[in-house]
PDB file of N, CA and C in Angstrom:
ATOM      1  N   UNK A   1       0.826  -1.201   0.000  1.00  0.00           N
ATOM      2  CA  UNK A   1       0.000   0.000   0.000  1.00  0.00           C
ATOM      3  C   UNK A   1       0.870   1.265   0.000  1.00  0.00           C
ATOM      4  N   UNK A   2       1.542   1.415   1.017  1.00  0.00           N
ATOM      5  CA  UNK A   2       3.385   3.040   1.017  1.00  0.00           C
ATOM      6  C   UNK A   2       3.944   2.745  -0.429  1.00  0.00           C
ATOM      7  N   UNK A   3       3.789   1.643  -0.862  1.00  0.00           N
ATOM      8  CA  UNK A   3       4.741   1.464  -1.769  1.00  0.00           C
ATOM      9  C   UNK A   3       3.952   1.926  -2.717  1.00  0.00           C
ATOM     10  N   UNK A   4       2.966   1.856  -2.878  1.00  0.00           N
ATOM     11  CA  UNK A   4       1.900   2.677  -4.576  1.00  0.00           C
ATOM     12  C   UNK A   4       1.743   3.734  -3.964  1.00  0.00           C
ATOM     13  N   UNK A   5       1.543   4.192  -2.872  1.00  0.00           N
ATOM     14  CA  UNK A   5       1.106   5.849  -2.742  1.00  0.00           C
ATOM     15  C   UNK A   5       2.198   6.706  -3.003  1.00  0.00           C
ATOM     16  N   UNK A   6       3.906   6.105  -2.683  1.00  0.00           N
ATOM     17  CA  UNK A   6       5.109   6.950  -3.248  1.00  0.00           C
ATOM     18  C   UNK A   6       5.087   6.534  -4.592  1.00  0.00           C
ATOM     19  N   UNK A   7       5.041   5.190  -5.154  1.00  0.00           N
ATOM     20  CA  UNK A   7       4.887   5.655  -6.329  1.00  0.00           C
ATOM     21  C   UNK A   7       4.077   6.726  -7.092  1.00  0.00           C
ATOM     22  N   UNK A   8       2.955   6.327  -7.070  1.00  0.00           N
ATOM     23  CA  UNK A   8       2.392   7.738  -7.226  1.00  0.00           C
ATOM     24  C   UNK A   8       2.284   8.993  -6.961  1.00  0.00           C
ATOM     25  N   UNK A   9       3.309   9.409  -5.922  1.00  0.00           N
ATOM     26  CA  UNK A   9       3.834  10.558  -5.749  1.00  0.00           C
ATOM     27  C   UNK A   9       5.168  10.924  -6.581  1.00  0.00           C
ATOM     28  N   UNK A  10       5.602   9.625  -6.249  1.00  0.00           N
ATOM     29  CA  UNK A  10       6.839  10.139  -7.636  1.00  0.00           C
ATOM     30  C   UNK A  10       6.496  10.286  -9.205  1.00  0.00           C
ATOM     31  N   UNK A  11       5.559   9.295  -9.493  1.00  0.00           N
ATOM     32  CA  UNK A  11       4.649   9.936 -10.605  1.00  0.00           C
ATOM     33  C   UNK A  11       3.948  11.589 -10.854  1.00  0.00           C
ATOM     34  N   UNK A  12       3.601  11.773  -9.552  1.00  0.00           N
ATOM     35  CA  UNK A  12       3.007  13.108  -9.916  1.00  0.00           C
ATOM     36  C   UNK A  12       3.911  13.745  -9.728  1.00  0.00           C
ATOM     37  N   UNK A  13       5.208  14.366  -8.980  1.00  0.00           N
ATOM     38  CA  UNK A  13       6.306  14.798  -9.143  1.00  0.00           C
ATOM     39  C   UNK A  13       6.893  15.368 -10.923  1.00  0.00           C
ATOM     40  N   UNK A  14       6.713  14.169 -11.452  1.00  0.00           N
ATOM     41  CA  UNK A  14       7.124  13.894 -12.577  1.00  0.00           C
ATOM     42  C   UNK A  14       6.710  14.863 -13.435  1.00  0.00           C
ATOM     43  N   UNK A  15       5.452  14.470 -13.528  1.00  0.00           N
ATOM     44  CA  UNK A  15       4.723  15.048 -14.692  1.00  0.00           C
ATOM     45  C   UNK A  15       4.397  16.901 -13.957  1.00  0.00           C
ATOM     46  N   UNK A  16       4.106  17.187 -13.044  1.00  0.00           N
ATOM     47  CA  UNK A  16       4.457  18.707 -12.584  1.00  0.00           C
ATOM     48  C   UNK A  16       5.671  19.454 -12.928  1.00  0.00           C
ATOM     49  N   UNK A  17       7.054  18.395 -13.141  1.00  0.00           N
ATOM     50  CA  UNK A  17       7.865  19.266 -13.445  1.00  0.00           C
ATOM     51  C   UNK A  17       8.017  18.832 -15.152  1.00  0.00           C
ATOM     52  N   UNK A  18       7.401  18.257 -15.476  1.00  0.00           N
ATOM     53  CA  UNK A  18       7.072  17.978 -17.420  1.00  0.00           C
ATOM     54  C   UNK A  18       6.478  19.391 -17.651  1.00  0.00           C
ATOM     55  N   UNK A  19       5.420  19.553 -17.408  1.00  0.00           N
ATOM     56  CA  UNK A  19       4.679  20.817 -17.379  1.00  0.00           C
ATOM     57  C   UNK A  19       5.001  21.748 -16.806  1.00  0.00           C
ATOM     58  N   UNK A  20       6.213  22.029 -15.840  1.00  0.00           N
ATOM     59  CA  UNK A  20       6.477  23.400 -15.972  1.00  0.00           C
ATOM     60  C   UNK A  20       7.785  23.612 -17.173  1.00  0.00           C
ATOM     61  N   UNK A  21       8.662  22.262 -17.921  1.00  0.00           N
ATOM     62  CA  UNK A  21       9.408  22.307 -18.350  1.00  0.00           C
ATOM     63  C   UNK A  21       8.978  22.993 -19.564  1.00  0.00           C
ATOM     64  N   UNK A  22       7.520  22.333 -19.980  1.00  0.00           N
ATOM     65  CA  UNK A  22       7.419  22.445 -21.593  1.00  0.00           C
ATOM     66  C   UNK A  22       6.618  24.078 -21.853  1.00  0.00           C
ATOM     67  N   UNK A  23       7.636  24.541 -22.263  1.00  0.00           N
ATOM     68  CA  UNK A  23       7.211  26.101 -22.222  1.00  0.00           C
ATOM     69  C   UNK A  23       6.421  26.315 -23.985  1.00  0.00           C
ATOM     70  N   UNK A  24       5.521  27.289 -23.924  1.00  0.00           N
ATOM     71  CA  UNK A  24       5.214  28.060 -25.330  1.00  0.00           C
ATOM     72  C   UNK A  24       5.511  28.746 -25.366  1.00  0.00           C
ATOM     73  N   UNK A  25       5.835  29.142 -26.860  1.00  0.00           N
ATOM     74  CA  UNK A  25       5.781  30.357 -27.304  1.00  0.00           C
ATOM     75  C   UNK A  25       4.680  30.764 -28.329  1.00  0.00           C
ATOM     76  N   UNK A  26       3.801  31.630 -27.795  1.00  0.00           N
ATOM     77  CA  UNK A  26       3.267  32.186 -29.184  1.00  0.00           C
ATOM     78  C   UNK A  26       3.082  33.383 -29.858  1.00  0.00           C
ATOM     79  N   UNK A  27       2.942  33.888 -30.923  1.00  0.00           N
ATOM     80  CA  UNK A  27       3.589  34.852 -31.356  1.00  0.00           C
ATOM     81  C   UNK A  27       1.855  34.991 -32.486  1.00  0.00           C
ATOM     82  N   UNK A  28       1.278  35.943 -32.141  1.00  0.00           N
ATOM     83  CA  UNK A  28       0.354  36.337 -33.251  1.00  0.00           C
ATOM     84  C   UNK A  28       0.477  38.283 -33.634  1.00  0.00           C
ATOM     85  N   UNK A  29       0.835  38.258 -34.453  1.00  0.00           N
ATOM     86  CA  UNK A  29       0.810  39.827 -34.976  1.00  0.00           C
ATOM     87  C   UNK A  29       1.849  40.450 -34.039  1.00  0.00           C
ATOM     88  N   UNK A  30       0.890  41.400 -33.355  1.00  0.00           N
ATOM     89  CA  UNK A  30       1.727  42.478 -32.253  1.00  0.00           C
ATOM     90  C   UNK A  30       1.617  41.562 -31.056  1.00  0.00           C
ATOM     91  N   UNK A  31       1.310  40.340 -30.648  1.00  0.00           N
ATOM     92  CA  UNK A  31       1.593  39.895 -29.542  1.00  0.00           C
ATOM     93  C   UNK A  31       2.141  39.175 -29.159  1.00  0.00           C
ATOM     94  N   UNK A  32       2.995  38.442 -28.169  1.00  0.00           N
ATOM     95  CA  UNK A  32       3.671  37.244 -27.848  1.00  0.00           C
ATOM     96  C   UNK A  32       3.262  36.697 -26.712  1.00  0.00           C
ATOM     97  N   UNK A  33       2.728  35.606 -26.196  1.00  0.00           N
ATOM     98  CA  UNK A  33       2.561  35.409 -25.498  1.00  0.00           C
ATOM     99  C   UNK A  33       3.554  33.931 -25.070  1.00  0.00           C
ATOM    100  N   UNK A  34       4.189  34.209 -23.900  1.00  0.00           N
ATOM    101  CA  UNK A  34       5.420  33.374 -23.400  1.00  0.00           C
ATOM    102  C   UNK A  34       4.498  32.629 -22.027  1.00  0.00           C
ATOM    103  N   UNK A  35       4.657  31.081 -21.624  1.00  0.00           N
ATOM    104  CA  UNK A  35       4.606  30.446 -20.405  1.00  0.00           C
ATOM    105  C   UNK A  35       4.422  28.825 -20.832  1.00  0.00           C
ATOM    106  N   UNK A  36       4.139  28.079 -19.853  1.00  0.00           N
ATOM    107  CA  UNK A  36       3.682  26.802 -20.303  1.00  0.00           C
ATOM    108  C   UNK A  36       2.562  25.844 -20.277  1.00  0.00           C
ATOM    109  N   UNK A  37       2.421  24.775 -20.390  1.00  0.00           N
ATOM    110  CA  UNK A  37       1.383  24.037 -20.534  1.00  0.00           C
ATOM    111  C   UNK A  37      -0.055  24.334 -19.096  1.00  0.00           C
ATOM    112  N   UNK A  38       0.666  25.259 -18.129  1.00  0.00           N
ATOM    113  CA  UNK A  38      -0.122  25.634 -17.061  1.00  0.00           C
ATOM    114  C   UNK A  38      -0.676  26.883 -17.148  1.00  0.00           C
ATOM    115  N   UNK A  39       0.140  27.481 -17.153  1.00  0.00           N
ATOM    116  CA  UNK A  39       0.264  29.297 -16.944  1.00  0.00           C
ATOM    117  C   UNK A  39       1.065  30.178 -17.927  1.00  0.00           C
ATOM    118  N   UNK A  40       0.395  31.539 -18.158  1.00  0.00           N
ATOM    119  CA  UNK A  40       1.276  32.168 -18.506  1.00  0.00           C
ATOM    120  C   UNK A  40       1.999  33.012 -17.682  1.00  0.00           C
ATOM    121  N   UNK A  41       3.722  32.596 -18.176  1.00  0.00           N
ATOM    122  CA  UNK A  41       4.581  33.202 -17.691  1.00  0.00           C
ATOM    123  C   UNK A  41       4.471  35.108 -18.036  1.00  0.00           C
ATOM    124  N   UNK A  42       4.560  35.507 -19.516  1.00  0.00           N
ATOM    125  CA  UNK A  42       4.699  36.852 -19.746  1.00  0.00           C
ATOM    126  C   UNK A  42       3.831  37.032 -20.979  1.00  0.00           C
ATOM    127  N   UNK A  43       3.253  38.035 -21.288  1.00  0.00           N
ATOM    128  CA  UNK A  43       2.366  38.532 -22.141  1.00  0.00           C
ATOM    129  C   UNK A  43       3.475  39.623 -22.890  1.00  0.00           C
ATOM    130  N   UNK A  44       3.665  40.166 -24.317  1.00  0.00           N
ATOM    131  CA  UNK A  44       4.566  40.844 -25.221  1.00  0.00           C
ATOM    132  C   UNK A  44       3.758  41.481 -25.577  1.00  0.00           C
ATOM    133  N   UNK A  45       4.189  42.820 -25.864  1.00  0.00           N
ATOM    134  CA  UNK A  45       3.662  43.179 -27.315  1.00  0.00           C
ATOM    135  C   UNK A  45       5.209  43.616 -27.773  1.00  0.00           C
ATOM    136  N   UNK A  46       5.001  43.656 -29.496  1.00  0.00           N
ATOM    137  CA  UNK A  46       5.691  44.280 -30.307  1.00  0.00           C
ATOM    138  C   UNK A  46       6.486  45.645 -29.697  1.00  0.00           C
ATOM    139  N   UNK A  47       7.432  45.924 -30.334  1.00  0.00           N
ATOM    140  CA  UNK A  47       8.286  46.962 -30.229  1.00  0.00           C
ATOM    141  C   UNK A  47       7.040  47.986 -31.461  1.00  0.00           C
ATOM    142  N   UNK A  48       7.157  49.190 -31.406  1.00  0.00           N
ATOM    143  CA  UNK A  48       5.919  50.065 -32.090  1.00  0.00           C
ATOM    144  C   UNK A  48       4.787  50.122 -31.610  1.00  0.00           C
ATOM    145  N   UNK A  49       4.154  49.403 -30.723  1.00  0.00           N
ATOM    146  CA  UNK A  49       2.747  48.878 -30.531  1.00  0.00           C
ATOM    147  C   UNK A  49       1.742  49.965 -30.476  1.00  0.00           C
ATOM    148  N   UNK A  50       2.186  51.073 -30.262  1.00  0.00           N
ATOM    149  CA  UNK A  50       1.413  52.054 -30.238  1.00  0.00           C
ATOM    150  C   UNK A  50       1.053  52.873 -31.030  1.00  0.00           C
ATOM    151  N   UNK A  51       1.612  52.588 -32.463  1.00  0.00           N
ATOM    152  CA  UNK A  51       1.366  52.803 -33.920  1.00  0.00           C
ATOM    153  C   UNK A  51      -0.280  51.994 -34.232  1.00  0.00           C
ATOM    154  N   UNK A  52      -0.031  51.177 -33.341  1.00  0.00           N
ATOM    155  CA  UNK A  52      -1.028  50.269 -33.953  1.00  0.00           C
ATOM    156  C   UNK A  52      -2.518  50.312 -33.538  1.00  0.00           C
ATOM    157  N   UNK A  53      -3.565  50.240 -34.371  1.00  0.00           N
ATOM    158  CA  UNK A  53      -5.038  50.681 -33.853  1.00  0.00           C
ATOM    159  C   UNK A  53      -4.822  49.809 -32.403  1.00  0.00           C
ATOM    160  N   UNK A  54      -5.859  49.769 -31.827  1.00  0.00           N
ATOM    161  CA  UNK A  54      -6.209  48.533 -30.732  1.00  0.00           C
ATOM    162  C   UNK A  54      -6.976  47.655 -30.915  1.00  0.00           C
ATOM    163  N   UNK A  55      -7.724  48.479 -31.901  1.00  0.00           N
ATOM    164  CA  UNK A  55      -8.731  46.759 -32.068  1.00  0.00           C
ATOM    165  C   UNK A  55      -7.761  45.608 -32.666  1.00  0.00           C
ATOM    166  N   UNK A  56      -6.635  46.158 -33.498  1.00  0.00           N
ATOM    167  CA  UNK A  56      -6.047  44.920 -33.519  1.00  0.00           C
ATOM    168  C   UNK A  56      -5.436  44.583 -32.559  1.00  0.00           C
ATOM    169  N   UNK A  57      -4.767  45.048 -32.055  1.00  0.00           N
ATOM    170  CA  UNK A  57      -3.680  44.675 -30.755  1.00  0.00           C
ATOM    171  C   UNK A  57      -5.075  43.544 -30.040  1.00  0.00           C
ATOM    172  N   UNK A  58      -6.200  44.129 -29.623  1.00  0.00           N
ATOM    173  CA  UNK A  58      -6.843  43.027 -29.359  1.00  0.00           C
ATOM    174  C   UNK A  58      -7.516  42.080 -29.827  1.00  0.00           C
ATOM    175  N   UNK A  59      -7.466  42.138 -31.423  1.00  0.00           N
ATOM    176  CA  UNK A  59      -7.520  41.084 -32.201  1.00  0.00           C
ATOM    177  C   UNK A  59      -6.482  39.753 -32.065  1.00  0.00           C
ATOM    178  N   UNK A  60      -5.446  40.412 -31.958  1.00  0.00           N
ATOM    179  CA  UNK A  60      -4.258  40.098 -31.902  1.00  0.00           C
ATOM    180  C   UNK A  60      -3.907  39.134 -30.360  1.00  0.00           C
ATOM    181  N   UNK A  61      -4.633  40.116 -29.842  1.00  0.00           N
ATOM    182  CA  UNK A  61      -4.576  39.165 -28.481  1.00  0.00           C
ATOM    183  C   UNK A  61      -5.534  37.646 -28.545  1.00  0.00           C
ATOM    184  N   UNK A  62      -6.717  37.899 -28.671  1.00  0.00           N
ATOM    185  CA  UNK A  62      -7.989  36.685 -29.026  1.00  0.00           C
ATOM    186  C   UNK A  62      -7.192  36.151 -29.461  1.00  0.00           C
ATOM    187  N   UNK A  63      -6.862  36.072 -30.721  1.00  0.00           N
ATOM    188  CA  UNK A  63      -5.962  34.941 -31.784  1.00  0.00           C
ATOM    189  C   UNK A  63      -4.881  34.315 -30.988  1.00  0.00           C
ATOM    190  N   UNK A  64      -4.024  34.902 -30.088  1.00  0.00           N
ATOM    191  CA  UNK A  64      -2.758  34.091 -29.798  1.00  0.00           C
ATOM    192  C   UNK A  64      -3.111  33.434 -28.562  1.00  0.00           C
ATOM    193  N   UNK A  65      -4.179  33.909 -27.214  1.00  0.00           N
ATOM    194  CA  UNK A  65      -4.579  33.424 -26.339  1.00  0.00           C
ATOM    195  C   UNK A  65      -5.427  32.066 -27.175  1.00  0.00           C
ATOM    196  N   UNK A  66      -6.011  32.120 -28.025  1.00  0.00           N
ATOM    197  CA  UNK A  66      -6.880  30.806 -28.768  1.00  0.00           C
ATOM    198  C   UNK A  66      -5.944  29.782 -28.911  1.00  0.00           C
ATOM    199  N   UNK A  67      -4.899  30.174 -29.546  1.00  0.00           N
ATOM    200  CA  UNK A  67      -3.543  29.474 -29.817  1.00  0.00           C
ATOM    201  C   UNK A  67      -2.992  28.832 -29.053  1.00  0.00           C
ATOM    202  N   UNK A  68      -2.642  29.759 -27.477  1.00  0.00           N
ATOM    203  CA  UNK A  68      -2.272  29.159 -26.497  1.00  0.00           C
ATOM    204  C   UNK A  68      -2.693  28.299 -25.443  1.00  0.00           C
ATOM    205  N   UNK A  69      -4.345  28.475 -25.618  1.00  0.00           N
ATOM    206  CA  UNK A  69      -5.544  27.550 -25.659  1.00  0.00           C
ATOM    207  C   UNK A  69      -4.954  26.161 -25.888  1.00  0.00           C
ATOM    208  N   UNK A  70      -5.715  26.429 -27.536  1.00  0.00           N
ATOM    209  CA  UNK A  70      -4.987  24.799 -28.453  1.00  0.00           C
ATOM    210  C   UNK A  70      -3.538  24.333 -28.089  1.00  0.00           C
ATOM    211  N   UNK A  71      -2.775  24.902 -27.817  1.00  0.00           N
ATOM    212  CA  UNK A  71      -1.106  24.226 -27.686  1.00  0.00           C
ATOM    213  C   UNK A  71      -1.359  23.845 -25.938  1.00  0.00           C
ATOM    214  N   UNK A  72      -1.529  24.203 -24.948  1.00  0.00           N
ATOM    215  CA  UNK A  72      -1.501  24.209 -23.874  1.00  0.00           C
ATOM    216  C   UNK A  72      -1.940  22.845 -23.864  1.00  0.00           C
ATOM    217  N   UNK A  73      -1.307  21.945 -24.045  1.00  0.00           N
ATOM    218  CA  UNK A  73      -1.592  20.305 -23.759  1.00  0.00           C
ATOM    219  C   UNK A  73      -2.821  19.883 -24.468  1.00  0.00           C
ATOM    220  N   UNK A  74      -3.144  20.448 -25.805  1.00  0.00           N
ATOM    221  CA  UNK A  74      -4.330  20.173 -26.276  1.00  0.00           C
ATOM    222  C   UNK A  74      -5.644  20.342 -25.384  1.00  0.00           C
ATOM    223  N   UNK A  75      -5.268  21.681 -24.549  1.00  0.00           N
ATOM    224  CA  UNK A  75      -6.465  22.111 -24.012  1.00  0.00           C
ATOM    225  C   UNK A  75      -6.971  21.418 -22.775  1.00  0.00           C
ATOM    226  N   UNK A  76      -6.499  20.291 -22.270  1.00  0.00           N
ATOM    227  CA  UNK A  76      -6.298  19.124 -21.299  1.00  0.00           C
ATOM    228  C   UNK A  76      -6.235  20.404 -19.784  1.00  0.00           C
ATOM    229  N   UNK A  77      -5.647  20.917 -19.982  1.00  0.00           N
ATOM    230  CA  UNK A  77      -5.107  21.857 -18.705  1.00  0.00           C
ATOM    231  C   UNK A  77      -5.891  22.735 -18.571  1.00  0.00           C
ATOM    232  N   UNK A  78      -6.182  23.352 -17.768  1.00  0.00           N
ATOM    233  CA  UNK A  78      -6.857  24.602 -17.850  1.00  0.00           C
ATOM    234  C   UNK A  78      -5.768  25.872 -17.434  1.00  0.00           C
ATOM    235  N   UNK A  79      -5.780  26.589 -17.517  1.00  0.00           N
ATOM    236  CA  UNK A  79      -5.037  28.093 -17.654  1.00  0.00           C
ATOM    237  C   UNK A  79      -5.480  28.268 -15.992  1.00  0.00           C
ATOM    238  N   UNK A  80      -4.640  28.909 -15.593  1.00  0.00           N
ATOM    239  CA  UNK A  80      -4.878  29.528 -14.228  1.00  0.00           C
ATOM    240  C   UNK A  80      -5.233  30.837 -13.987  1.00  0.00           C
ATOM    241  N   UNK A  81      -6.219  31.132 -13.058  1.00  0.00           N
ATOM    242  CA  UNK A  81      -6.529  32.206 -12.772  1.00  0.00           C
ATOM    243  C   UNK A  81      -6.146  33.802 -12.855  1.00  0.00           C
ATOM    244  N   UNK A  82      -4.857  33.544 -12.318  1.00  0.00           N
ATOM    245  CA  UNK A  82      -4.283  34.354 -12.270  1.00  0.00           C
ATOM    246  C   UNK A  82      -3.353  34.959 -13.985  1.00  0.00           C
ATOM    247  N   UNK A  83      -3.490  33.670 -14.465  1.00  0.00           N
ATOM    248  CA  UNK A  83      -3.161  34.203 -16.153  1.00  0.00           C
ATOM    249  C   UNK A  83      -3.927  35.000 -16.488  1.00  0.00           C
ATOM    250  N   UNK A  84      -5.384  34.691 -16.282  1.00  0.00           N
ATOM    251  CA  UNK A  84      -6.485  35.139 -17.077  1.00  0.00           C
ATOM    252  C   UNK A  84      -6.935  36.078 -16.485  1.00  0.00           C
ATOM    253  N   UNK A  85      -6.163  36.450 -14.959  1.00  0.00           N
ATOM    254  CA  UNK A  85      -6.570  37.747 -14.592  1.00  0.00           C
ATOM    255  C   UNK A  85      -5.524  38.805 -15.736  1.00  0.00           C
ATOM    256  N   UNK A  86      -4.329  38.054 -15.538  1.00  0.00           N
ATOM    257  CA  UNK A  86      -3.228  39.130 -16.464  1.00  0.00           C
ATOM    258  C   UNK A  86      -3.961  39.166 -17.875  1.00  0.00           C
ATOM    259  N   UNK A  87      -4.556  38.662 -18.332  1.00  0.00           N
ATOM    260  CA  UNK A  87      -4.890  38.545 -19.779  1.00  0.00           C
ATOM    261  C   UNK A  87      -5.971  39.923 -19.471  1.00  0.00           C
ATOM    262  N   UNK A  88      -6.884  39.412 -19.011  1.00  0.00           N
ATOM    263  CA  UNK A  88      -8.014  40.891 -18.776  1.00  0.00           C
ATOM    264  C   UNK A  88      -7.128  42.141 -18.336  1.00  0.00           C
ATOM    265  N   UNK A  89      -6.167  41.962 -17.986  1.00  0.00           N
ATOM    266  CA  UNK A  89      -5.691  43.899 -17.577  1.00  0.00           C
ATOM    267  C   UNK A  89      -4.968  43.965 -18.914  1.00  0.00           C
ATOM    268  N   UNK A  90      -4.199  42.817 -19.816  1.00  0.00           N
ATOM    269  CA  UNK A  90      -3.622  43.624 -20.847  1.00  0.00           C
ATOM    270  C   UNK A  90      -5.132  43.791 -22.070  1.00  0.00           C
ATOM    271  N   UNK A  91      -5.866  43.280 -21.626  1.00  0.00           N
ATOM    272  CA  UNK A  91      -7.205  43.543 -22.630  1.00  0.00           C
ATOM    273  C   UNK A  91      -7.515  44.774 -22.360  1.00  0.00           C
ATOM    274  N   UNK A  92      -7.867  45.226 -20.609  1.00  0.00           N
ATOM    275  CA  UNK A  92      -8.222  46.872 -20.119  1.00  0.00           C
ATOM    276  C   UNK A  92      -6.694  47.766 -20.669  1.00  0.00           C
ATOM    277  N   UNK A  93      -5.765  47.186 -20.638  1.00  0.00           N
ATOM    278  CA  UNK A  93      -4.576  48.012 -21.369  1.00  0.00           C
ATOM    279  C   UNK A  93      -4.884  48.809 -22.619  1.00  0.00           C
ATOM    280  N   UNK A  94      -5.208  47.616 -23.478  1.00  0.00           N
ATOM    281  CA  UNK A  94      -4.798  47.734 -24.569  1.00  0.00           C
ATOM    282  C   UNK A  94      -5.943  48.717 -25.327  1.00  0.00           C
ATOM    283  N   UNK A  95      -7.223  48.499 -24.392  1.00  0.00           N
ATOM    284  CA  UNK A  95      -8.238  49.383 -24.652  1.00  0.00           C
ATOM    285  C   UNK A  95      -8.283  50.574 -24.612  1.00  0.00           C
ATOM    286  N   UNK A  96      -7.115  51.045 -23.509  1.00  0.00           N
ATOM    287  CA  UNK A  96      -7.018  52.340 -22.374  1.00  0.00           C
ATOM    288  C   UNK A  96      -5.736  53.369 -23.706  1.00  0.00           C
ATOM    289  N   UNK A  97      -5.341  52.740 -24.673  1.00  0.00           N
ATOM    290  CA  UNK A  97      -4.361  52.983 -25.186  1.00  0.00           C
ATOM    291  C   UNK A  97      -5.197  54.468 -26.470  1.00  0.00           C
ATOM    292  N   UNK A  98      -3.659  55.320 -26.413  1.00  0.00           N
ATOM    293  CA  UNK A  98      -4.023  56.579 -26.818  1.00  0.00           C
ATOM    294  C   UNK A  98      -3.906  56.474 -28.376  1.00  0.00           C
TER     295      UNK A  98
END
């Protein structure tokens, strides 16, 4: 019975640090969005970005968060909270932009 419950702790060990290993990158238009199969680590924009209307910048955003959606372990994972809080302030950002 100790002996399957560490196994299975060393199993889950495992695969927690698989998933923080396997990082994305995605890159749509003016945005980049950097982290891994859990979370995002950092949200980009382009160098210029402020040349650029906003509806794309938040076009731009939809599209690469969709992306990072689909790649994120084939969607298996769910995104964490706290990503998707950062995702909504660079959405109120990008809105707020002159």
């Amino acid at each position: 019975m100790f002996k399957q419950i560490n196994e299975a702790r060393k199993m889950a060990g495992l695969i927690e640090e698989k998933m923080k290993a396997s990082s994305l990158e995605i890159s749509c238009g003016c945005i980049k969005i950097i982290g891994n199969v859990k979370t995002i680590e950092k949200v980009e924009l382009a160098e210029g970005y402020l040349d650029i209307k906003h509806e794309k910048l938040q076009d731009d955003l939809k599209k690469a968060m969709n992306e990072y959606m689909k790649k994120s372990d084939s969607g298996k994972q769910k995104i964490t909270a706290d990503a998707m809080g950062g995702m909504s302030g660079m959405m109120d950002m990008i809105k707020n932009l002159k």
